[in-house]
PDB file of N, CA and C in Angstrom:
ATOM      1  N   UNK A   1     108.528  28.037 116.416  1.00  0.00           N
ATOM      2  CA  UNK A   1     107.709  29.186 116.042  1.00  0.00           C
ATOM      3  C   UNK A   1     107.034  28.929 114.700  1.00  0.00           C
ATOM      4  N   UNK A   2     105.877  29.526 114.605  1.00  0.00           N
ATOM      5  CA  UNK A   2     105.052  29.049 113.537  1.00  0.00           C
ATOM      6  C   UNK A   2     105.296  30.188 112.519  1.00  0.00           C
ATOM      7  N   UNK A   3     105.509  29.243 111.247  1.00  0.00           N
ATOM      8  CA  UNK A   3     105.270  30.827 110.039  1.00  0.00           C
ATOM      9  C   UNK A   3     104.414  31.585 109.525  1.00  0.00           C
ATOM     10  N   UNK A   4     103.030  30.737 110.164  1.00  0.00           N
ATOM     11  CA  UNK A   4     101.897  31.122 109.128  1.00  0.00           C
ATOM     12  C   UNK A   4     101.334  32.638 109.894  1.00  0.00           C
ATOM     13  N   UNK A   5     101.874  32.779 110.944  1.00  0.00           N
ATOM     14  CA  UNK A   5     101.606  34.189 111.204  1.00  0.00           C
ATOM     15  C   UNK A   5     102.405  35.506 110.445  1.00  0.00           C
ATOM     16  N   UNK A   6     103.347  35.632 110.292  1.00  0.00           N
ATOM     17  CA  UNK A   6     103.751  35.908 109.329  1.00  0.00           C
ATOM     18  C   UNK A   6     104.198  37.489 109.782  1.00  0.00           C
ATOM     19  N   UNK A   7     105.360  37.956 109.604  1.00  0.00           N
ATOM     20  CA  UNK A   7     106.058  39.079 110.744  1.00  0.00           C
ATOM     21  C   UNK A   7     106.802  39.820 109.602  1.00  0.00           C
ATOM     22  N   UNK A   8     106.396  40.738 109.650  1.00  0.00           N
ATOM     23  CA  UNK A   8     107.229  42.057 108.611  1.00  0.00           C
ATOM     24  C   UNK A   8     106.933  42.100 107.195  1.00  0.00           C
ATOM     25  N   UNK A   9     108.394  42.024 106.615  1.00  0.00           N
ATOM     26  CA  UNK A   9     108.017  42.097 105.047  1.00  0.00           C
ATOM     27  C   UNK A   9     107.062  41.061 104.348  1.00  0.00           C
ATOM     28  N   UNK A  10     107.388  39.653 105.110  1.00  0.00           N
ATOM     29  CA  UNK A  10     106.836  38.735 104.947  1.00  0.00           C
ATOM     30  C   UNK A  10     105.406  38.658 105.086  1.00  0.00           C
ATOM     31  N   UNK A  11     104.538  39.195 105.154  1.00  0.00           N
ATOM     32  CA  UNK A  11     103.219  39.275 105.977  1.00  0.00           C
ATOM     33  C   UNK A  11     102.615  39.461 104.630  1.00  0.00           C
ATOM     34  N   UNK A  12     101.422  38.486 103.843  1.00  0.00           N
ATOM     35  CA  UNK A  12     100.905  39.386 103.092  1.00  0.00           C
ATOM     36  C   UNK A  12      99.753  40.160 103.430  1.00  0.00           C
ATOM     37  N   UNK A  13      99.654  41.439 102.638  1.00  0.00           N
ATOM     38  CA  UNK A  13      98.649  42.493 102.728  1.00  0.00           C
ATOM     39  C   UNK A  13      97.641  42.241 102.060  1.00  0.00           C
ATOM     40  N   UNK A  14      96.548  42.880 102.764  1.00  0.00           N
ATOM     41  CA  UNK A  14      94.953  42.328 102.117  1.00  0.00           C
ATOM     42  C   UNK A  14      95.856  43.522 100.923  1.00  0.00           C
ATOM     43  N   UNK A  15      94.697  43.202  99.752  1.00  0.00           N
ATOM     44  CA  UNK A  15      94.799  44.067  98.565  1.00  0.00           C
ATOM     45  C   UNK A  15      93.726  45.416  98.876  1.00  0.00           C
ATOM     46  N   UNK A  16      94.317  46.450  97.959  1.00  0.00           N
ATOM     47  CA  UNK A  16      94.016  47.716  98.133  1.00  0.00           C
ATOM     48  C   UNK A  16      92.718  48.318  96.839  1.00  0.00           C
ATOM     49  N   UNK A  17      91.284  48.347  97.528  1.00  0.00           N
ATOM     50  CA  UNK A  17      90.875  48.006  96.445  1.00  0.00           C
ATOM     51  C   UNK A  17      90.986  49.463  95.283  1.00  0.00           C
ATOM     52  N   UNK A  18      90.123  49.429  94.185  1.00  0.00           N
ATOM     53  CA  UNK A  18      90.112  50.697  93.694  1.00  0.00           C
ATOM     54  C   UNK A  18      89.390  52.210  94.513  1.00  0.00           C
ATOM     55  N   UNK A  19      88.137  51.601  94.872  1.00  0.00           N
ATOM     56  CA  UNK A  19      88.204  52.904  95.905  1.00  0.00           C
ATOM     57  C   UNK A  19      88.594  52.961  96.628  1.00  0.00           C
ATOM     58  N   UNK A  20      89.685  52.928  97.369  1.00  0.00           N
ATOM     59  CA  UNK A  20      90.402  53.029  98.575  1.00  0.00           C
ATOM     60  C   UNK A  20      91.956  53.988  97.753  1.00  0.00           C
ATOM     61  N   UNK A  21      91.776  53.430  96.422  1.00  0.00           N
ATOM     62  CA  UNK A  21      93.317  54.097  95.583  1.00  0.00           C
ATOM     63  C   UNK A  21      92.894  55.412  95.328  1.00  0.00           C
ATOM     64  N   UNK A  22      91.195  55.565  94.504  1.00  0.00           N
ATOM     65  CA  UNK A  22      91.042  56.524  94.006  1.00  0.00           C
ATOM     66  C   UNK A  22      90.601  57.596  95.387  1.00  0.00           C
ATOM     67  N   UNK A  23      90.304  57.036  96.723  1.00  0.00           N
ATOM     68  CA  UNK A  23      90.280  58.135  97.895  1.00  0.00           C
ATOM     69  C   UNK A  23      91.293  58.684  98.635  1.00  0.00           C
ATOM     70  N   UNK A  24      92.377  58.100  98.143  1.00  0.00           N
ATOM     71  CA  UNK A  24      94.059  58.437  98.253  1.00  0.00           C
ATOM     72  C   UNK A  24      94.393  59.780  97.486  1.00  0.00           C
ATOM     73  N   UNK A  25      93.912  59.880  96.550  1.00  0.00           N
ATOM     74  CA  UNK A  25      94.209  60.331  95.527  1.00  0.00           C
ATOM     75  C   UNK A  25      93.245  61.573  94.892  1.00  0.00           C
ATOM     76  N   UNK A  26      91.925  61.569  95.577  1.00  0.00           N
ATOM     77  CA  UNK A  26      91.286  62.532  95.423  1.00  0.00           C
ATOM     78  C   UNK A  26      91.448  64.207  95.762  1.00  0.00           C
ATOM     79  N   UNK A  27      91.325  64.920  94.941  1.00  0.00           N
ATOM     80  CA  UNK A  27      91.864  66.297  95.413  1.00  0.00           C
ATOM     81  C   UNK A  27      90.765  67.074  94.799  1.00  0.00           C
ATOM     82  N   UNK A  28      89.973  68.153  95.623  1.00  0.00           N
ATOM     83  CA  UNK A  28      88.739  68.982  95.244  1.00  0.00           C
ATOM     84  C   UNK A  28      89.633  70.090  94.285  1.00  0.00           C
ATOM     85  N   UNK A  29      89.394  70.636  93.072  1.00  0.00           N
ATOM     86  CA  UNK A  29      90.144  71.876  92.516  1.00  0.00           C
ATOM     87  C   UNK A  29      89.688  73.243  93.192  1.00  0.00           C
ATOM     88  N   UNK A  30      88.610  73.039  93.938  1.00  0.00           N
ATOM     89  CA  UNK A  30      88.113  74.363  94.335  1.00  0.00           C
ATOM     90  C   UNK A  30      88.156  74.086  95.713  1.00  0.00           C
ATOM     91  N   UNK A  31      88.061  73.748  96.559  1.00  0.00           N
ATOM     92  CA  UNK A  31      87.984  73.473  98.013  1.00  0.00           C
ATOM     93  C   UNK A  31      89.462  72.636  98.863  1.00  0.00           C
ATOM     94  N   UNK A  32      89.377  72.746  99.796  1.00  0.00           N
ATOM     95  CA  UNK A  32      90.267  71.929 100.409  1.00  0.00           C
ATOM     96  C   UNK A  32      89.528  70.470 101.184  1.00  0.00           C
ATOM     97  N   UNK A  33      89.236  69.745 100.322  1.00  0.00           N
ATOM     98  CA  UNK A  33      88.082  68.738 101.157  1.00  0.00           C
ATOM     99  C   UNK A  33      88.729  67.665 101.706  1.00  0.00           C
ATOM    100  N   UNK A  34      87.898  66.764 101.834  1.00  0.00           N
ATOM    101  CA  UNK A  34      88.489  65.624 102.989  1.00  0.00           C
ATOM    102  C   UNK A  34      87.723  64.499 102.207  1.00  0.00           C
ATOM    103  N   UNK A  35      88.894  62.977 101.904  1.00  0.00           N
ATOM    104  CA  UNK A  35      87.664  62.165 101.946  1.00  0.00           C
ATOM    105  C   UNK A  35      87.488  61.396 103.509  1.00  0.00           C
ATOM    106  N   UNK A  36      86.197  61.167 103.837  1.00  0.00           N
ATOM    107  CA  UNK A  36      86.216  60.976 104.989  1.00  0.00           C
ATOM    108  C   UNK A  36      85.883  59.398 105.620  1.00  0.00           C
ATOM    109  N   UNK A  37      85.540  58.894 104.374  1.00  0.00           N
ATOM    110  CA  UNK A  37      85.368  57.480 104.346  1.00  0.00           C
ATOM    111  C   UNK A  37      84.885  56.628 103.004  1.00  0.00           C
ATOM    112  N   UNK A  38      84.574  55.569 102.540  1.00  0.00           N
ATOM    113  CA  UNK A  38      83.911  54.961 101.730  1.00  0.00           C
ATOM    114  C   UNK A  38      83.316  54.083 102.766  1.00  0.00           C
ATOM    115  N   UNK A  39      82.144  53.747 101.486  1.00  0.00           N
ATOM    116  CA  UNK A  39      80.619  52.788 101.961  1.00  0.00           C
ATOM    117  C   UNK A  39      80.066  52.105 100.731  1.00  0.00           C
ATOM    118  N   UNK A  40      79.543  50.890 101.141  1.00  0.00           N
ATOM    119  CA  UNK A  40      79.021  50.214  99.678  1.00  0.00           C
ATOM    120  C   UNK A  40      77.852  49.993  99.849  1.00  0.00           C
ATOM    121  N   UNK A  41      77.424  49.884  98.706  1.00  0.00           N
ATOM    122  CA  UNK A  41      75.563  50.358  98.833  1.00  0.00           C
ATOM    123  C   UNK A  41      75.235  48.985  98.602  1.00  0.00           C
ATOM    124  N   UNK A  42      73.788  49.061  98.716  1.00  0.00           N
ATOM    125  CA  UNK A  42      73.096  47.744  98.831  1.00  0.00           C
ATOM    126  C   UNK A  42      73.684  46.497  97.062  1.00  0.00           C
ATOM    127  N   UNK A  43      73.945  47.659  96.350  1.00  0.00           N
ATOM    128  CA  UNK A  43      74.469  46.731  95.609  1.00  0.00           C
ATOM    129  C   UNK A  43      75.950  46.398  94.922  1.00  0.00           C
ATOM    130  N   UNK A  44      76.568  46.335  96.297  1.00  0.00           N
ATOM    131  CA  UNK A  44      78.192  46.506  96.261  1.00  0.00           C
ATOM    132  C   UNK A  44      78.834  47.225  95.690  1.00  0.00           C
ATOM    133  N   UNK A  45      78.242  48.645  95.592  1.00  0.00           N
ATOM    134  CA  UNK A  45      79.435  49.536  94.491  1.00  0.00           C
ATOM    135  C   UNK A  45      80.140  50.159  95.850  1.00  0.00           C
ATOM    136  N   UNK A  46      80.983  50.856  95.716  1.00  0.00           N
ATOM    137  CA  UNK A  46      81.770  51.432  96.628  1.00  0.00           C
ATOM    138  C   UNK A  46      81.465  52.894  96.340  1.00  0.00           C
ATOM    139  N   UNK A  47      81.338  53.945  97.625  1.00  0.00           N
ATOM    140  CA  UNK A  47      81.110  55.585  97.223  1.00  0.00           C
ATOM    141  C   UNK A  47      82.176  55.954  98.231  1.00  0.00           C
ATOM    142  N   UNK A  48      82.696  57.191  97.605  1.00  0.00           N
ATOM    143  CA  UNK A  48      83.276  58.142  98.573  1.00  0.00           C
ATOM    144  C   UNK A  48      82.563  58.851  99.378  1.00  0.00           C
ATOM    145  N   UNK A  49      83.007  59.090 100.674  1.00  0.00           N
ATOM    146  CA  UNK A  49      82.211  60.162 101.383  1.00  0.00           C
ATOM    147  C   UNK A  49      83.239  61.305 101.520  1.00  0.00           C
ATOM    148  N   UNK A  50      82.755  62.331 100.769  1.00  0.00           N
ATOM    149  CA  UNK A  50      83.813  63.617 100.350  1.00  0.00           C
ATOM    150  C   UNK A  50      83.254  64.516 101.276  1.00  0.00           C
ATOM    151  N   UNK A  51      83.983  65.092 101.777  1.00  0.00           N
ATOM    152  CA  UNK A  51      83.660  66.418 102.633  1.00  0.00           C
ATOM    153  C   UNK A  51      83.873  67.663 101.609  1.00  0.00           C
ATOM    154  N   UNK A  52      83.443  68.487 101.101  1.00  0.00           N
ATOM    155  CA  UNK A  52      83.595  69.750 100.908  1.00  0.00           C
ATOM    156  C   UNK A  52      83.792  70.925 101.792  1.00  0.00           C
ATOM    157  N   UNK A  53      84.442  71.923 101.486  1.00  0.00           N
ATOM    158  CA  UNK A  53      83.859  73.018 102.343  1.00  0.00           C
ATOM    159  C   UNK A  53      82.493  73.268 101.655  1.00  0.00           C
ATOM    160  N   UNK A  54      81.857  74.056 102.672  1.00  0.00           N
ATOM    161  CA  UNK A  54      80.873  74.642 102.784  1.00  0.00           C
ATOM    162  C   UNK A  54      80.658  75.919 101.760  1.00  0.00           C
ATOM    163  N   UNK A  55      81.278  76.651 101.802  1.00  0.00           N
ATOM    164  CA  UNK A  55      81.594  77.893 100.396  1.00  0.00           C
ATOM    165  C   UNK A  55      81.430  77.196  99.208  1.00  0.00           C
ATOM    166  N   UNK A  56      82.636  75.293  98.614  1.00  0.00           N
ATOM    167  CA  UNK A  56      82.508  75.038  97.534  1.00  0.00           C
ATOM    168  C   UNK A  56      81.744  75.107  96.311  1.00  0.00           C
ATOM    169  N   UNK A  57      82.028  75.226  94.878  1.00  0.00           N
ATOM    170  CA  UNK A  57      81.285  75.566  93.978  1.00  0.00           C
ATOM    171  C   UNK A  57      80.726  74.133  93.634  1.00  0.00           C
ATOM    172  N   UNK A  58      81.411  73.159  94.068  1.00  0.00           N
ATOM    173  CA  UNK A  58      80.966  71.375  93.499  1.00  0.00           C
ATOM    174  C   UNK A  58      79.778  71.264  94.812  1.00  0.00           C
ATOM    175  N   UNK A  59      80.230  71.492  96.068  1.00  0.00           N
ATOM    176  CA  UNK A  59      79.114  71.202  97.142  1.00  0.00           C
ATOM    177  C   UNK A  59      78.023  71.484  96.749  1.00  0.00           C
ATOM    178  N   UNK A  60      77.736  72.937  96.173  1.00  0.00           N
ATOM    179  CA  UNK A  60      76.590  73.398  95.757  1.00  0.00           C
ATOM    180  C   UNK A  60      75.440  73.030  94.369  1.00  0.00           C
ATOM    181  N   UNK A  61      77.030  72.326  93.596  1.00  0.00           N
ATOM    182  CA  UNK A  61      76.234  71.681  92.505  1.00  0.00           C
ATOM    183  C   UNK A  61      76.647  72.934  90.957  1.00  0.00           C
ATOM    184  N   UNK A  62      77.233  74.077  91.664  1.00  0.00           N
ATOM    185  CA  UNK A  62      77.303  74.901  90.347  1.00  0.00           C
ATOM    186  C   UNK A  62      78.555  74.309  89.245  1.00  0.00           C
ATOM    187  N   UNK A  63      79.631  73.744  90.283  1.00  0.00           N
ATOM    188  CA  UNK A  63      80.587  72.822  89.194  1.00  0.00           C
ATOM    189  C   UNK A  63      80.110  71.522  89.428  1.00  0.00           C
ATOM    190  N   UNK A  64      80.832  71.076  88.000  1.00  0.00           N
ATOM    191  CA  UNK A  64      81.161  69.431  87.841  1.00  0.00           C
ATOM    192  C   UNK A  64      82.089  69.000  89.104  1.00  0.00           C
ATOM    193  N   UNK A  65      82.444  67.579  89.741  1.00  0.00           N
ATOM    194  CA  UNK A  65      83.549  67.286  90.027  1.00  0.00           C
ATOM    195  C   UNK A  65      84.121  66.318  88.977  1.00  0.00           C
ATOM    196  N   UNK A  66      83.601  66.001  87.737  1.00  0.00           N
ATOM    197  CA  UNK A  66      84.436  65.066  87.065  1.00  0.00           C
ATOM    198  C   UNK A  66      85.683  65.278  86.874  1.00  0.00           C
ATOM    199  N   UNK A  67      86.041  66.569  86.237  1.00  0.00           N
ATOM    200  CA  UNK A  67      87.565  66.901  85.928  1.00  0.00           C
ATOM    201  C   UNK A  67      88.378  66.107  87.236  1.00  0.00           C
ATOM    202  N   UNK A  68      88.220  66.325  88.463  1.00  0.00           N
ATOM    203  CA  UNK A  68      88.912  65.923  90.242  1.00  0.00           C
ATOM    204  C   UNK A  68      88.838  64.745  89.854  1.00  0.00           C
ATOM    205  N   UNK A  69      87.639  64.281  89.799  1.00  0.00           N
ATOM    206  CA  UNK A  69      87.663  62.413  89.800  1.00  0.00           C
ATOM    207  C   UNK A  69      88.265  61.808  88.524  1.00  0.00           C
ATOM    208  N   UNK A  70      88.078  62.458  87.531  1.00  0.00           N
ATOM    209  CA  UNK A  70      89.161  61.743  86.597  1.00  0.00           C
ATOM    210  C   UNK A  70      90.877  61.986  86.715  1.00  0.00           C
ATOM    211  N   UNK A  71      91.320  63.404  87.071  1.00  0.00           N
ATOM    212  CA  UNK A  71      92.662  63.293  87.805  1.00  0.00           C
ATOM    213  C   UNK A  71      92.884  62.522  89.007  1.00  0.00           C
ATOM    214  N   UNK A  72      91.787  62.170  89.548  1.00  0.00           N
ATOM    215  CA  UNK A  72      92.159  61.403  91.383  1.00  0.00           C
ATOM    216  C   UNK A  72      92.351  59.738  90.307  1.00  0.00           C
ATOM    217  N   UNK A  73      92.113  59.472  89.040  1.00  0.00           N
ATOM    218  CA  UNK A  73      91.711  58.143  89.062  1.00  0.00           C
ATOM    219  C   UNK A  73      93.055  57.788  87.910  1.00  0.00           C
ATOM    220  N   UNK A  74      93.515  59.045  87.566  1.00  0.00           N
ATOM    221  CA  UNK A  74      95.256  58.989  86.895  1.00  0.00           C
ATOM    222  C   UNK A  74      96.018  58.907  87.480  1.00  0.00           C
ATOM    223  N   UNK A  75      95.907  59.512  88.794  1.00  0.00           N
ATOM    224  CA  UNK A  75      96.991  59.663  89.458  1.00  0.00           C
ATOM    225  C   UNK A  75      97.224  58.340  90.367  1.00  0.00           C
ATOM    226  N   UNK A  76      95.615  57.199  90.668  1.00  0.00           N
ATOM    227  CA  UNK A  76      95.847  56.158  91.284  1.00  0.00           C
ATOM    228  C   UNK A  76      96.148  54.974  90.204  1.00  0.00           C
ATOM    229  N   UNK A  77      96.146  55.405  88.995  1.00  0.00           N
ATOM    230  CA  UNK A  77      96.457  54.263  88.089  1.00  0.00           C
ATOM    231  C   UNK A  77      95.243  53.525  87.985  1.00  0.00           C
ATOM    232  N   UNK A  78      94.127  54.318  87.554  1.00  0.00           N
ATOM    233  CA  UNK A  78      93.238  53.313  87.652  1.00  0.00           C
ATOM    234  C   UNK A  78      92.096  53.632  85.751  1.00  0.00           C
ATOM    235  N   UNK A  79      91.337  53.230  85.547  1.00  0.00           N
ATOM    236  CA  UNK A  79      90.718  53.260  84.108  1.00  0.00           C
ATOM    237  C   UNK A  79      89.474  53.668  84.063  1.00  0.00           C
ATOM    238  N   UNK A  80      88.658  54.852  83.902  1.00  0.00           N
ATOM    239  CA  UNK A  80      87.654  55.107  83.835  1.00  0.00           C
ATOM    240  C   UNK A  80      86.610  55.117  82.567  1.00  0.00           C
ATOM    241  N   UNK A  81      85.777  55.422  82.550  1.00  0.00           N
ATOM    242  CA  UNK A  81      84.938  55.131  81.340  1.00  0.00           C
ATOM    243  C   UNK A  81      83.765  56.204  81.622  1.00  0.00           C
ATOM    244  N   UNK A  82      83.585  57.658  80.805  1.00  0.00           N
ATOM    245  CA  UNK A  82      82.889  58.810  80.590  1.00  0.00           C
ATOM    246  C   UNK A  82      81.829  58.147  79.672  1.00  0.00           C
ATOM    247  N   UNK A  83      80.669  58.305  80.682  1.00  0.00           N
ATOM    248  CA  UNK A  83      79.184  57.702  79.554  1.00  0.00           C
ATOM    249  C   UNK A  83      78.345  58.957  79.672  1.00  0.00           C
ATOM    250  N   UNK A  84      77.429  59.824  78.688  1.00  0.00           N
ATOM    251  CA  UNK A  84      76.856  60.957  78.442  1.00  0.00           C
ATOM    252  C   UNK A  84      75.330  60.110  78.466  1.00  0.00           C
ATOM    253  N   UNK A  85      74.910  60.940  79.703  1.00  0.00           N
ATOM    254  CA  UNK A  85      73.006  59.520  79.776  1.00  0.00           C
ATOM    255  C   UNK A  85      72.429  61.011  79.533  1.00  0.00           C
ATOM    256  N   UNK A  86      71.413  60.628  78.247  1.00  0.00           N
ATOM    257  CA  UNK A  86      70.945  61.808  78.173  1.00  0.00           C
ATOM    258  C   UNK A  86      69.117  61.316  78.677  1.00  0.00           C
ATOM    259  N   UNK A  87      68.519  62.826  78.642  1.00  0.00           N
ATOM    260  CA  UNK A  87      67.107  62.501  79.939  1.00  0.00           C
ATOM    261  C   UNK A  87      66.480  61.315  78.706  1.00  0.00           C
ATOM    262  N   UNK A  88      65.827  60.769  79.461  1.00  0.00           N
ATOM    263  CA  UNK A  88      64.899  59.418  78.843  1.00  0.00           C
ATOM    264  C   UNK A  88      63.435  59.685  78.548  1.00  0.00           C
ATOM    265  N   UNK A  89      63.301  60.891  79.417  1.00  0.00           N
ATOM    266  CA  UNK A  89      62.004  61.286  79.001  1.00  0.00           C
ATOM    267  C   UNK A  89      61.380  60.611  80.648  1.00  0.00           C
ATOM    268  N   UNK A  90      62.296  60.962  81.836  1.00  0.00           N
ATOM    269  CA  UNK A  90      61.891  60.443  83.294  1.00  0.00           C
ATOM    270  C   UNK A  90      61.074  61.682  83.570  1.00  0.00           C
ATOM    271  N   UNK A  91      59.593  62.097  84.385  1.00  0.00           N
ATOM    272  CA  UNK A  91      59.069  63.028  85.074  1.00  0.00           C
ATOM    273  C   UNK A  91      59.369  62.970  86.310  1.00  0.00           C
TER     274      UNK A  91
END
């Protein structure tokens, strides 16, 4: 029997990346949402696809979700970095 297949504990696991920790870990403060998948954009970043309810105050845009995403990103052990982009003067 061959080992390189590799059966139980022994087996290694692909690695778990950061968005996959921080969509574990995500929790809406106002809604009961869902994440429902991640996707990476044309230039390899990774996004959540968050479900909201429909009622939510974040769906609508009247809250922030940062406070959620910076607790979803403590609770996965992971390191974020808060940057303030102020307008550039874009029309």
């Amino acid at each position: 029997m061959s080992r390189r297949g590799g059966v139980g504990r022994n087996r290694r696991q692909k690695p778990v990346s950061a968005a996959q920790r921080l969509a574990k870990s995500y929790r809406c403060g106002s809604c009961r949402s869902e994440v429902r998948g991640i996707h990476r954009d044309a230039h390899g970043i990774e996004h959540l696809d968050v479900r909201h309810d429909g009622g939510c105050p974040v769906l609508s845009g009247a809250v922030a979700d940062t406070g959620d995403v910076f607790r979803a990103a403590s609770r996965a052990g992971l390191s974020m970095l808060a940057v303030r982009i102020e307008d550039g003067g874009a029309e």
